[in-house]
N, C-alpha and C. Protein backbone atom coordinates (compact mmCIF):
# COMPACT_ATOMS: atom_id res chain seq x y z
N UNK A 1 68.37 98.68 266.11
CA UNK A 1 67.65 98.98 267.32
C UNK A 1 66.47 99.92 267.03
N UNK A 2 66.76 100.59 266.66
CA UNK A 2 65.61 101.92 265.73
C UNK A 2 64.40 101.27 265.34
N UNK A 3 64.58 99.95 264.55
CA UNK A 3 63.52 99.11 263.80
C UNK A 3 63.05 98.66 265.27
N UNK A 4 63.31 98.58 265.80
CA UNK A 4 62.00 97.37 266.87
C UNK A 4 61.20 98.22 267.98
N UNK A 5 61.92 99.45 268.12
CA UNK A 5 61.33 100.59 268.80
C UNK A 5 59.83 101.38 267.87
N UNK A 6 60.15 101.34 266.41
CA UNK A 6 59.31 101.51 265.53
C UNK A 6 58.15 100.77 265.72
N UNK A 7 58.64 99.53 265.37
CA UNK A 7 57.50 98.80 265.27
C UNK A 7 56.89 98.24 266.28
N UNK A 8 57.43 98.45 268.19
CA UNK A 8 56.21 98.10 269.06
C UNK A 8 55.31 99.48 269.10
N UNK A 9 55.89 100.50 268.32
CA UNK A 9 55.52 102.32 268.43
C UNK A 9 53.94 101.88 267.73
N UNK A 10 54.41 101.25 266.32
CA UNK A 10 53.41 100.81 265.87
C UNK A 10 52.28 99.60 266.15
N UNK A 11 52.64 98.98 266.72
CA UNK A 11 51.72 98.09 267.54
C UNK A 11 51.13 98.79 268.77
N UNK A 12 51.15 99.82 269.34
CA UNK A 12 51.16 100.52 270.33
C UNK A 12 50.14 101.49 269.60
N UNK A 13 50.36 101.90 268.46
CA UNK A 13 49.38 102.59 268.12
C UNK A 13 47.84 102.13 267.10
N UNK A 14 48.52 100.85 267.06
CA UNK A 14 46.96 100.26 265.94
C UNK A 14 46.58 99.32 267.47
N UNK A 15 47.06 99.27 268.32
CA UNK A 15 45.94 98.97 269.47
C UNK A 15 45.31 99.84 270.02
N UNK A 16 45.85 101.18 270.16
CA UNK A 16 45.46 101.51 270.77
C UNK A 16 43.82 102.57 269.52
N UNK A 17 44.19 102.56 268.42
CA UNK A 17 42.91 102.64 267.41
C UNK A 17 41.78 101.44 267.76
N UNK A 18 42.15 100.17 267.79
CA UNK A 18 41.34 99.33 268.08
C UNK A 18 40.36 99.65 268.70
N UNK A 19 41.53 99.78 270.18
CA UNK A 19 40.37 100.06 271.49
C UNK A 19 39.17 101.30 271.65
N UNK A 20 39.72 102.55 270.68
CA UNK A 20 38.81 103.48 270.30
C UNK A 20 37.86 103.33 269.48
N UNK A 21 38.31 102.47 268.43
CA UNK A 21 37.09 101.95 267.27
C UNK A 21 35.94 101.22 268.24
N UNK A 22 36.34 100.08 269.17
CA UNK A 22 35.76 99.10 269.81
C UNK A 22 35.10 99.94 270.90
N UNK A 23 35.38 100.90 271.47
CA UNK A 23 34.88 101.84 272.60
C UNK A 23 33.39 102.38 271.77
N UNK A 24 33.86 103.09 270.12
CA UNK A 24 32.90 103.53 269.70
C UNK A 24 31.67 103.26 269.56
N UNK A 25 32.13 102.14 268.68
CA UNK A 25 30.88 100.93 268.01
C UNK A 25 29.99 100.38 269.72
N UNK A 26 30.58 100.26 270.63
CA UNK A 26 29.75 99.79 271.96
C UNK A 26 29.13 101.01 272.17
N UNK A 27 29.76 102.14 272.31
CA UNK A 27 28.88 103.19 272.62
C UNK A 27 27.52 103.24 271.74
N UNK A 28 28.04 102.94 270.56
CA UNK A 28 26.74 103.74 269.20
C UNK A 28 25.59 102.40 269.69
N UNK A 29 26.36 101.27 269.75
CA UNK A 29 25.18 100.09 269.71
C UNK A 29 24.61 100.10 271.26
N UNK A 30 25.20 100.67 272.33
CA UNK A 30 24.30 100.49 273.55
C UNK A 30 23.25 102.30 273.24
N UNK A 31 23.91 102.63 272.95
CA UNK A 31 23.13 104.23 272.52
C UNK A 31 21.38 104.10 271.79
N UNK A 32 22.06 103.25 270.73
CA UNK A 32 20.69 102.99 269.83
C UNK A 32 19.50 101.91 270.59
N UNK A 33 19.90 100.74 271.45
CA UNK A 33 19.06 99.96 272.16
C UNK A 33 18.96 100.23 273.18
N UNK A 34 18.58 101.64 273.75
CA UNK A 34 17.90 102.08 274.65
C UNK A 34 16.94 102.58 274.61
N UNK A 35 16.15 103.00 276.13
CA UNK A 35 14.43 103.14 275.86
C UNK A 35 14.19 104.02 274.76
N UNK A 36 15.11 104.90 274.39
CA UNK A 36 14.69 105.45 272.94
C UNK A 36 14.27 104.86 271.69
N UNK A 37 14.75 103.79 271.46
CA UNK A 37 14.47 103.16 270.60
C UNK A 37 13.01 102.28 270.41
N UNK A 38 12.95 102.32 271.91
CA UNK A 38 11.58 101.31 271.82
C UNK A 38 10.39 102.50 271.81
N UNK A 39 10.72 103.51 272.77
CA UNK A 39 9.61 104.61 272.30
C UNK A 39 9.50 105.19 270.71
N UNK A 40 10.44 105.18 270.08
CA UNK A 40 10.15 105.54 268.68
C UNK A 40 9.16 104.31 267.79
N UNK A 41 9.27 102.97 268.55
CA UNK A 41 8.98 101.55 267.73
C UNK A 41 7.37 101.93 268.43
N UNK A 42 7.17 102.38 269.15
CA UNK A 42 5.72 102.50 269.83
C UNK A 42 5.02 103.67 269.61
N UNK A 43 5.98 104.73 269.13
CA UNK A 43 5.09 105.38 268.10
C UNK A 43 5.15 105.64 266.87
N UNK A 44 5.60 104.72 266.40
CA UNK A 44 5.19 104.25 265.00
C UNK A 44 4.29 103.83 264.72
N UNK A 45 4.49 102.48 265.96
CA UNK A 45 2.99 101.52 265.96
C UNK A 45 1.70 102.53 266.46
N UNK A 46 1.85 103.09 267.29
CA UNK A 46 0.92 104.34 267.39
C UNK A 46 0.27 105.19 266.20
N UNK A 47 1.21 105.91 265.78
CA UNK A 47 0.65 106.04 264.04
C UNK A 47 -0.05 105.40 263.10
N UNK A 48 0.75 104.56 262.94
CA UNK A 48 -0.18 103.58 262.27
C UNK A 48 -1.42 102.94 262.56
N UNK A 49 -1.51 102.89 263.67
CA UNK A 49 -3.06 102.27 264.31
C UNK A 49 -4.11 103.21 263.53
N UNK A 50 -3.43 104.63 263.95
CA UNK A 50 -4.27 105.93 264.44
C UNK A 50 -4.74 105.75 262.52
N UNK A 51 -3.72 105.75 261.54
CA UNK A 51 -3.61 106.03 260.65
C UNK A 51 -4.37 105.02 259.75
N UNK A 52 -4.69 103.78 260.03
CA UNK A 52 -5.42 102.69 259.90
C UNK A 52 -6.95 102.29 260.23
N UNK A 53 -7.36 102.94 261.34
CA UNK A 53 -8.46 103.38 261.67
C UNK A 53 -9.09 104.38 261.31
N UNK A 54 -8.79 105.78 261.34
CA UNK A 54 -9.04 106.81 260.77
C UNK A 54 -9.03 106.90 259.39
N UNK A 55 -8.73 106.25 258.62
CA UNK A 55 -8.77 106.52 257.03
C UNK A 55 -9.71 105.91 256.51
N UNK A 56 -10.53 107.01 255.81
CA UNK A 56 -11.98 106.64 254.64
C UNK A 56 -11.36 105.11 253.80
N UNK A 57 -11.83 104.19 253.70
CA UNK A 57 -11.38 103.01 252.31
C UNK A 57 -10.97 102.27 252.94
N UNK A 58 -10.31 102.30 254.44
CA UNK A 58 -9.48 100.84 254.65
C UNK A 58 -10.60 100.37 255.52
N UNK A 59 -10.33 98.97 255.11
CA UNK A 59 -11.04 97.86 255.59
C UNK A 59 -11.49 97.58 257.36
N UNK A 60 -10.21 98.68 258.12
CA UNK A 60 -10.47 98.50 259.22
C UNK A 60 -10.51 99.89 259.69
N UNK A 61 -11.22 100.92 258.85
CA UNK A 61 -11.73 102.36 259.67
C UNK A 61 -12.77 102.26 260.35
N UNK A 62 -12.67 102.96 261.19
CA UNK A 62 -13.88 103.29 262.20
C UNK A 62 -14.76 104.51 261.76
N UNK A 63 -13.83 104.96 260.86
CA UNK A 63 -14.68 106.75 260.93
C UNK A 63 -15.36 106.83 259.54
N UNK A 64 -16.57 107.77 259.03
CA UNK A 64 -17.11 107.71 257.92
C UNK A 64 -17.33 108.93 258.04
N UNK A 65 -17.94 109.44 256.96
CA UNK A 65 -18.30 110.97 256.38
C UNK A 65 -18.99 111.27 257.83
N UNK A 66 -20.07 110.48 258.56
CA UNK A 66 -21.27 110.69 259.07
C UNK A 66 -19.86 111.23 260.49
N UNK A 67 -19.23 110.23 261.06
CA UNK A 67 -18.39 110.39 262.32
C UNK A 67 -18.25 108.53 262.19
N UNK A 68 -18.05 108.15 263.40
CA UNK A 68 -17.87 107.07 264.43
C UNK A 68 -18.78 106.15 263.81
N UNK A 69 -18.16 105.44 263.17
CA UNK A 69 -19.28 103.93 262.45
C UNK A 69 -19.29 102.56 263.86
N UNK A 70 -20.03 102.86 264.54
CA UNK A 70 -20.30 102.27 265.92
C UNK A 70 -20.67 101.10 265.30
N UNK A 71 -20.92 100.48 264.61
CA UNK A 71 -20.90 99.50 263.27
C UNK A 71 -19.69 98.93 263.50
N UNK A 72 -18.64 99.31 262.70
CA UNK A 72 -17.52 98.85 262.74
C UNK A 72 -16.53 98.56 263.55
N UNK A 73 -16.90 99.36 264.77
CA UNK A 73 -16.01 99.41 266.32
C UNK A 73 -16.17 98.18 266.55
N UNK A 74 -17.83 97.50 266.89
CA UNK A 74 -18.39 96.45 267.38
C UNK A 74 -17.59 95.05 266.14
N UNK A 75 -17.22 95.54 264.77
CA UNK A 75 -16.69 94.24 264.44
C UNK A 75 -15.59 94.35 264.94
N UNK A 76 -14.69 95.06 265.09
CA UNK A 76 -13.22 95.17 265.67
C UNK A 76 -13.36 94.85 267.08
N UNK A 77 -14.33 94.69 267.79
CA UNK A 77 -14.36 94.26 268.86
C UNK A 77 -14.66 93.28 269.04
N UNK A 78 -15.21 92.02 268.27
CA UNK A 78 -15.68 90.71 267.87
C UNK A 78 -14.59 90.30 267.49
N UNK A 79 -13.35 90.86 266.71
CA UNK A 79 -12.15 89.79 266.53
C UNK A 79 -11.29 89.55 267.22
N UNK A 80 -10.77 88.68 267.67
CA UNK A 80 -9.50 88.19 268.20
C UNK A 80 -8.34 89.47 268.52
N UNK A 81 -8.06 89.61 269.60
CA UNK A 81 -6.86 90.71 269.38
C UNK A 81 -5.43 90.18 268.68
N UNK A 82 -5.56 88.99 268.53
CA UNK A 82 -4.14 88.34 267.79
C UNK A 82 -4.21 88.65 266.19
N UNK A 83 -5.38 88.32 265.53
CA UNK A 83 -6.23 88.50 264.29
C UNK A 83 -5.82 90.04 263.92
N UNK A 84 -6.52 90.95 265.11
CA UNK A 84 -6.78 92.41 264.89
C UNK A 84 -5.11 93.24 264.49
N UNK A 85 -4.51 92.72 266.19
CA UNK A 85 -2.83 93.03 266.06
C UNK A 85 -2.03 92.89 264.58
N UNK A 86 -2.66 91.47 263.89
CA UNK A 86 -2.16 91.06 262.40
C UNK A 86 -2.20 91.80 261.22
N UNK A 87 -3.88 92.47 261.44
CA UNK A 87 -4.20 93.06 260.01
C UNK A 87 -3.44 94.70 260.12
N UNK A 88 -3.58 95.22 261.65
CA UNK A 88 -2.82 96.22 261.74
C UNK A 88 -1.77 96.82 261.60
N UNK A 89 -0.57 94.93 261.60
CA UNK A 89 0.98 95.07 261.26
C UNK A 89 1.34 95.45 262.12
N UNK A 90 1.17 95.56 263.92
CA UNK A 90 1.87 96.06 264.61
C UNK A 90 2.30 95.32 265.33
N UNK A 91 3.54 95.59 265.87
CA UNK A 91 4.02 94.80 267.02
C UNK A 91 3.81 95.22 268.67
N UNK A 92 3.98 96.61 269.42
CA UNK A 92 3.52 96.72 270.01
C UNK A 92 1.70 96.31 270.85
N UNK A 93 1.38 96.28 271.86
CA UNK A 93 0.30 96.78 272.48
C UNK A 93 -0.49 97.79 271.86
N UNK A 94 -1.57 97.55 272.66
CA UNK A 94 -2.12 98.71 271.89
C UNK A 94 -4.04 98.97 272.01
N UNK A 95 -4.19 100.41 273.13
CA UNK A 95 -6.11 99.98 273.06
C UNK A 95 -6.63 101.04 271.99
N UNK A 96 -7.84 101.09 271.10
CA UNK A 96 -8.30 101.92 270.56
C UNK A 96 -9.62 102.48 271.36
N UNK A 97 -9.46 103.62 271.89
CA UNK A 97 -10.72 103.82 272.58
C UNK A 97 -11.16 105.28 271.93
N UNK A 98 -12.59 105.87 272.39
CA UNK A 98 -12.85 107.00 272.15
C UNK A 98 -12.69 107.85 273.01
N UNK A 99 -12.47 109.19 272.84
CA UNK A 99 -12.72 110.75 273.99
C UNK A 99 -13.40 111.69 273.52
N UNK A 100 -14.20 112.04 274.15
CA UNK A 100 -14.80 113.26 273.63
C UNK A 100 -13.68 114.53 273.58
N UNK A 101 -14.08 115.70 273.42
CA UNK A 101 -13.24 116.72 273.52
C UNK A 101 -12.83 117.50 274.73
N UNK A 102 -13.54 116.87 275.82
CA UNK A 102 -13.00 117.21 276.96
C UNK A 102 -12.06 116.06 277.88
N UNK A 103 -11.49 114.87 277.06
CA UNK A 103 -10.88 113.98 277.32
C UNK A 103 -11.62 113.05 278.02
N UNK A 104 -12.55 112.72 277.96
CA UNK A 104 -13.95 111.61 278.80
C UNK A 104 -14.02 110.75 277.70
N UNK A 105 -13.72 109.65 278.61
CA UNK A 105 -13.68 108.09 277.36
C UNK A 105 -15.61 108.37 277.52
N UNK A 106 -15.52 108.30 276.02
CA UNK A 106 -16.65 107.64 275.47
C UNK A 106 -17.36 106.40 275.32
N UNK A 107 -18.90 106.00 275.63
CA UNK A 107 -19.02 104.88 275.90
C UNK A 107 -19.13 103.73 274.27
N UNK A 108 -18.57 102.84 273.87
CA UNK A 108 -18.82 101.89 273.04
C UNK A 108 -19.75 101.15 273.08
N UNK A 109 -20.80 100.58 272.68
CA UNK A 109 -21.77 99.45 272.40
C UNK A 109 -21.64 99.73 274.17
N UNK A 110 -22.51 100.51 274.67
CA UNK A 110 -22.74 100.18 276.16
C UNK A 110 -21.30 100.06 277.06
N UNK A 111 -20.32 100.38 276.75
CA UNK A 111 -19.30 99.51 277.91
C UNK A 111 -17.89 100.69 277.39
N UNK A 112 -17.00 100.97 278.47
CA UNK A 112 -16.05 101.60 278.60
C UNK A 112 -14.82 101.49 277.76
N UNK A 113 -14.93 99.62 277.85
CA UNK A 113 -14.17 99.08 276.71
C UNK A 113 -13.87 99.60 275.63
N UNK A 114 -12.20 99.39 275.40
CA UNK A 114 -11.74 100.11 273.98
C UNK A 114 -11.90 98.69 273.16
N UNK A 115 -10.92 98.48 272.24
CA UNK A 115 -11.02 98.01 271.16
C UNK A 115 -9.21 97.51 271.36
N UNK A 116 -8.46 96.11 271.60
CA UNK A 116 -7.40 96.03 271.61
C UNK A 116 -6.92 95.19 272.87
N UNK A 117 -5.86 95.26 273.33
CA UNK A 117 -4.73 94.22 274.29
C UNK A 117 -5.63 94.24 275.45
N UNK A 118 -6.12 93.25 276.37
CA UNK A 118 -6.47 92.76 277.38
C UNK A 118 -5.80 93.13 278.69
N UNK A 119 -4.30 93.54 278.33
CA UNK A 119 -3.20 93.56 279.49
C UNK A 119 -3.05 95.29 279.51
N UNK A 120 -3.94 95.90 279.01
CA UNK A 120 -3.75 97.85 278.81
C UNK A 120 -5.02 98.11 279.78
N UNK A 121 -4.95 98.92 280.44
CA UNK A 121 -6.01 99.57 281.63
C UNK A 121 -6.36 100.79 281.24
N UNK A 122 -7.33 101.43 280.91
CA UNK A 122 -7.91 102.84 280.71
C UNK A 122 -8.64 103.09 282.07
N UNK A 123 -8.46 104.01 282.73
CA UNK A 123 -8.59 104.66 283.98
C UNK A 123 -9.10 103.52 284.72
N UNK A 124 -8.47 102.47 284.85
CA UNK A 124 -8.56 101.23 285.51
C UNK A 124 -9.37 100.17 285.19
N UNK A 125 -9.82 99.96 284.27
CA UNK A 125 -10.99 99.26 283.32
C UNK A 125 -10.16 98.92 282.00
N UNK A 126 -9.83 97.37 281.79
CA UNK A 126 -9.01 96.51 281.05
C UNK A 126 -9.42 96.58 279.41
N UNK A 127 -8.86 97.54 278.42
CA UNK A 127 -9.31 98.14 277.47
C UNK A 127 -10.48 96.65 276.94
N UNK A 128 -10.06 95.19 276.74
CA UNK A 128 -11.01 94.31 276.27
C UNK A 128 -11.23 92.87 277.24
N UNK A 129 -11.76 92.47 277.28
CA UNK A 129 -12.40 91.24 277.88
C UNK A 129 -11.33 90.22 277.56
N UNK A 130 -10.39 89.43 278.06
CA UNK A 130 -9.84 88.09 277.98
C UNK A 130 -10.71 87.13 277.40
């Protein structure tokens, strides 16, 4: 009699580990795919834009010894945002615009327009042309 009291003791107790293991792992995996996760994935992609543009040598900087190669804005604004999104490696959205130092978008080739996603609004003005 001893033996079968044992062993539902023990079935009683590796279920009830189960259900704590299984409680855990849902917690950790609904924990990690929340809006946290996507704000960290958006500023990454944030970084990297910033970090891609801004750097002397790469192919797609904007900035030179002089400042603002208004040159180069205007080709980044001639390509495709699907093209642009590609060479950047990002997955997120995403507008590149200028501010001066008192936070006042700066004007580009004449126009308010940033540089990037069609579906992003800068103080209500659609960062690029569809």
């Amino acid at each position: 009699m001893q033996n079968r009291k044992s062993q539902a003791w023990s079935v009683d107790v590796i279920l009830a580990v189960v259900i704590f293991m299984g409680s855990f792992f849902l917690y950790y995996a609904l924990a990690n795919s929340g809006p946290g996760s996507e704000v960290a994935g958006l500023k990454a992609d944030a970084n990297s834009v910033i970090r891609q543009v801004s750097s002397e040598g790469n192919s797609l900087s904007i900035v030179s010894e002089q400042g603002i190669n208004i040159t180069k804005i205007g080709e980044l604004k001639n390509m495709s945002y699907g093209e642009l999104k590609s060479q950047l490696r990002v997955e997120g959205d995403f507008c590149i615009y200028i501010e001066d130092e008192k936070g006042n978008l700066v004007m580009i080739n004449d126009s308010y327009r940033g540089v990037g996603s069609p579906s992003i609004n800068i103080s209500g003005i659609p960062c690029s042309q569809k």
